[in-house]
Protein backbone atom coordinates (compact mmCIF):
# COMPACT_ATOMS: atom_id res chain seq x y z
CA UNK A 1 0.00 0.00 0.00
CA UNK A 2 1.43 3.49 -0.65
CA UNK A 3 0.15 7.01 0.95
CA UNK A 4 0.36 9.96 -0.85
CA UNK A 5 0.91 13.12 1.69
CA UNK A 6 0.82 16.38 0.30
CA UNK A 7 1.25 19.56 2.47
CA UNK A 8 -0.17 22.85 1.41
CA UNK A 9 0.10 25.33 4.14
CA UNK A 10 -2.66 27.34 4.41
CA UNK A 11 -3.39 29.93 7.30
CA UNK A 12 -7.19 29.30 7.48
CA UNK A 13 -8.73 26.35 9.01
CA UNK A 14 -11.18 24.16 6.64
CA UNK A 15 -13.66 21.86 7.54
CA UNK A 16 -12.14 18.21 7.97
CA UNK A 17 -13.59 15.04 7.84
CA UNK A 18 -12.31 11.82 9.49
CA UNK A 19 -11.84 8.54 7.24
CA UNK A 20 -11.02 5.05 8.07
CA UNK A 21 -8.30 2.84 6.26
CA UNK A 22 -8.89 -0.86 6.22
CA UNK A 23 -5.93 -2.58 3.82
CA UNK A 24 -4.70 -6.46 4.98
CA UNK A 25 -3.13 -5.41 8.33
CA UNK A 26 -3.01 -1.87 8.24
CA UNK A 27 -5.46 0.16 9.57
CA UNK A 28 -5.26 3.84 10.61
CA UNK A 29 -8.30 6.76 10.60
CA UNK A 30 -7.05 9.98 8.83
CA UNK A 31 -8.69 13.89 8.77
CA UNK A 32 -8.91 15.51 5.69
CA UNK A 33 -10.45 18.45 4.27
CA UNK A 34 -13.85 17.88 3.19
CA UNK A 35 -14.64 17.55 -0.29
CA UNK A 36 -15.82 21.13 -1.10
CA UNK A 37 -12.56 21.85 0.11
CA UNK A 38 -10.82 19.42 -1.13
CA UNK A 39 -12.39 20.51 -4.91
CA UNK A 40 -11.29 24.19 -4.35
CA UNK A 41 -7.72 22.81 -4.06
CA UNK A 42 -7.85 20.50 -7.04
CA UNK A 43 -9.03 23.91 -9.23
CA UNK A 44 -6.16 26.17 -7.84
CA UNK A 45 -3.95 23.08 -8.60
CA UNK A 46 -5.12 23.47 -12.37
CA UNK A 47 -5.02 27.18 -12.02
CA UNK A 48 -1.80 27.21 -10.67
CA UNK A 49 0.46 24.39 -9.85
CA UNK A 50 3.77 24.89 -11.22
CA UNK A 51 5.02 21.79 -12.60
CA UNK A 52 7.06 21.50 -15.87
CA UNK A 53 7.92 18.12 -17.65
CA UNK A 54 11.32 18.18 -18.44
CA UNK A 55 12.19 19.86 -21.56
CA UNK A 56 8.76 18.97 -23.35
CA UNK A 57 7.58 22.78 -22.92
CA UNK A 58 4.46 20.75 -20.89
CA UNK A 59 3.64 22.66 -18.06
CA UNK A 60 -0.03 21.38 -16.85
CA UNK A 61 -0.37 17.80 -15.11
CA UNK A 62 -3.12 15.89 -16.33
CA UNK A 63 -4.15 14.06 -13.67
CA UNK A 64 -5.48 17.41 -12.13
CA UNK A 65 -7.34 17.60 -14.93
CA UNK A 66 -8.64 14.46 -14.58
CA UNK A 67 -9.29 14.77 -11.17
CA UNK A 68 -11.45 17.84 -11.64
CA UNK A 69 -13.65 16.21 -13.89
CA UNK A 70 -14.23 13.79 -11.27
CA UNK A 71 -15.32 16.17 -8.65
CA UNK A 72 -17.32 17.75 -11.27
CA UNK A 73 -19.28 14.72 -12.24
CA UNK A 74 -20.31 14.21 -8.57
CA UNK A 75 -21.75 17.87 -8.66
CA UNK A 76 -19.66 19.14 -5.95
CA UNK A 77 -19.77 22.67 -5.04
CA UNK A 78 -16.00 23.85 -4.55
CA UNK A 79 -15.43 25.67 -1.08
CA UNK A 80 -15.72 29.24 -2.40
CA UNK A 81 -13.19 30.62 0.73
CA UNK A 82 -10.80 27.93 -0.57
CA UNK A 83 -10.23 29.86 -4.08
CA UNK A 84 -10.53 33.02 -2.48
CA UNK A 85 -7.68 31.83 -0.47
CA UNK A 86 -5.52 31.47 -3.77
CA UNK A 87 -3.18 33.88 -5.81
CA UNK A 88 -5.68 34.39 -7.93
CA UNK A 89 -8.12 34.99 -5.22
CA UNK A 90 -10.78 33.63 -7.65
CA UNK A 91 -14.66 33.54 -7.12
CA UNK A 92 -16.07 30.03 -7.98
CA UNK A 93 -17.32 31.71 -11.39
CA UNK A 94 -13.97 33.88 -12.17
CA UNK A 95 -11.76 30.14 -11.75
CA UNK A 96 -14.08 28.27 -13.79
CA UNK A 97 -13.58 31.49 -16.42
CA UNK A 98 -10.41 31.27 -16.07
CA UNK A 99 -10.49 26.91 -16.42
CA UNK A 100 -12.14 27.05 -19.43
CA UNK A 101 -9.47 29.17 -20.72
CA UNK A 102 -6.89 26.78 -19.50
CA UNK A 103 -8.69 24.09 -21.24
CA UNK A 104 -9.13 25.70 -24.37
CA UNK A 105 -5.28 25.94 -25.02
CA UNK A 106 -4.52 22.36 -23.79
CA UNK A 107 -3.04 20.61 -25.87
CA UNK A 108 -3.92 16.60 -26.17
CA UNK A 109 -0.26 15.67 -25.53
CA UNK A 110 0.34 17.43 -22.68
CA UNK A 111 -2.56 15.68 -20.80
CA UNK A 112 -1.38 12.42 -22.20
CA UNK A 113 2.17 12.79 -20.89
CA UNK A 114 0.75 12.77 -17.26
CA UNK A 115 -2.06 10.53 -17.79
CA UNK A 116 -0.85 7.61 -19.72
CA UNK A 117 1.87 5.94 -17.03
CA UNK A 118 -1.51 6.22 -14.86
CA UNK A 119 -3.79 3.42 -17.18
CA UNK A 120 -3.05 0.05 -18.48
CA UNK A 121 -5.16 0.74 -21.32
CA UNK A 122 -3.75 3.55 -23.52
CA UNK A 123 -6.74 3.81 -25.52
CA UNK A 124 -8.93 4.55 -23.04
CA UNK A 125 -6.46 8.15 -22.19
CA UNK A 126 -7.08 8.71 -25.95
CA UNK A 127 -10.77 8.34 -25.88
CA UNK A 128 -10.72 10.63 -22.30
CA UNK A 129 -8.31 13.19 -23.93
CA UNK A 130 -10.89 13.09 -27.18
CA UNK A 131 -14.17 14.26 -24.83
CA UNK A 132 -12.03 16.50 -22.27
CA UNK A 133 -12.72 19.96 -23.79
CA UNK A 134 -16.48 18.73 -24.86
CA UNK A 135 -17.04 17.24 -20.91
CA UNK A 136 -15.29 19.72 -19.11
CA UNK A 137 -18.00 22.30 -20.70
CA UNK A 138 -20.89 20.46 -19.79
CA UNK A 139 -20.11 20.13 -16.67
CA UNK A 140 -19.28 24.07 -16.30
CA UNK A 141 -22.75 24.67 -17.19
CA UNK A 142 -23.84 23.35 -13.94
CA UNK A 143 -21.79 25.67 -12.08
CA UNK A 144 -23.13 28.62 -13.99
C-alpha cells in the first residue's frame, strides 16, 4: 500500500472530515479536508500548480485535470473561501472562467504525458483526452 501526503500550508482552518483505512493489516483513521474543500484545491492546482515536464515545454499535469472532472461529475460545489484563499483569489465563477481558458489551449499531448503511465489501457487516455474539452464544458454549465 502506498500514501500519498501532500502539504499545502494554508493559514485558514477548513472543515475536515475523518476517514477510516482498512488494507490487509493496516489500519489507521485519517482527517482531511472535506470535499468542497478538497475541490477548491484540485481547481487552484489546475489554475496554478507549477510543474514543468522536463524539456517537453508541458507545463499542466493531467491528472489534475482528470481529477477535476471527477469532482465535477459528482456535482460538488468547490469551497468558495478555498479559491478566495488562492493567488488568484478567484470567485467560484472567475476560476471556472479562467479553467475554461486553460482548457481551451490544452493541448492533447500534454494531458497524455501525465495521464498515460496512470492506465493500463492507452486507448482509453485517448478516448478521455478526445471528450475532455467537450465534458469539461458540460459540466461548467452546472456551475453557472
Amino acid at each position: 500500500m502506498n500514501v500519498k501526503v501532500e502539504v499545502n500550508p494554508t493559514e485558514k482552518k477548513y472543515p475536515t472530515e475523518p476517514k477510516t483505512i482498512s488494507e490487509d493489516r493496516f489500519s489507521f483513521v485519517i482527517r482531511h479536508y472535506d470535499i468542497p474543500t478538497l475541490m477548491a484545491g484540485k481547481m487552484a492546482a489546475c489554475l496554478e500548480r507549477i510543474w514543468e515536464k522536463g524539456k517537453t515545454g508541458i507545463k499542466i499535469k493531467g491528472r489534475d485535470f482528470y481529477d477535476l472532472i471527477w469532482y465535477m461529475q459528482k456535482g460538488v460545489l468547490p469551497n468558495p473561501d478555498r479559491l478566495k484563499e488562492t493567488h488568484g483569489q478567484y470567485t467560484v465563477r472567475g476560476a471556472f472562467d479562467k479553467l475554461a481558458e486553460i482548457v481551451s489551449k490544452t493541448k492533447p499531448g500534454d494531458l497524455a504525458a501525465d495521464l498515460n503511465p496512470l492506465f493500463e489501457d492507452g486507448r482509453f487516455v485517448e478516448r478521455w483526452i478526445a471528450a475532455f474539452p467537450e465534458e469539461f464544458a458540460s459540466l461548467r454549465k452546472k456551475y453557472e
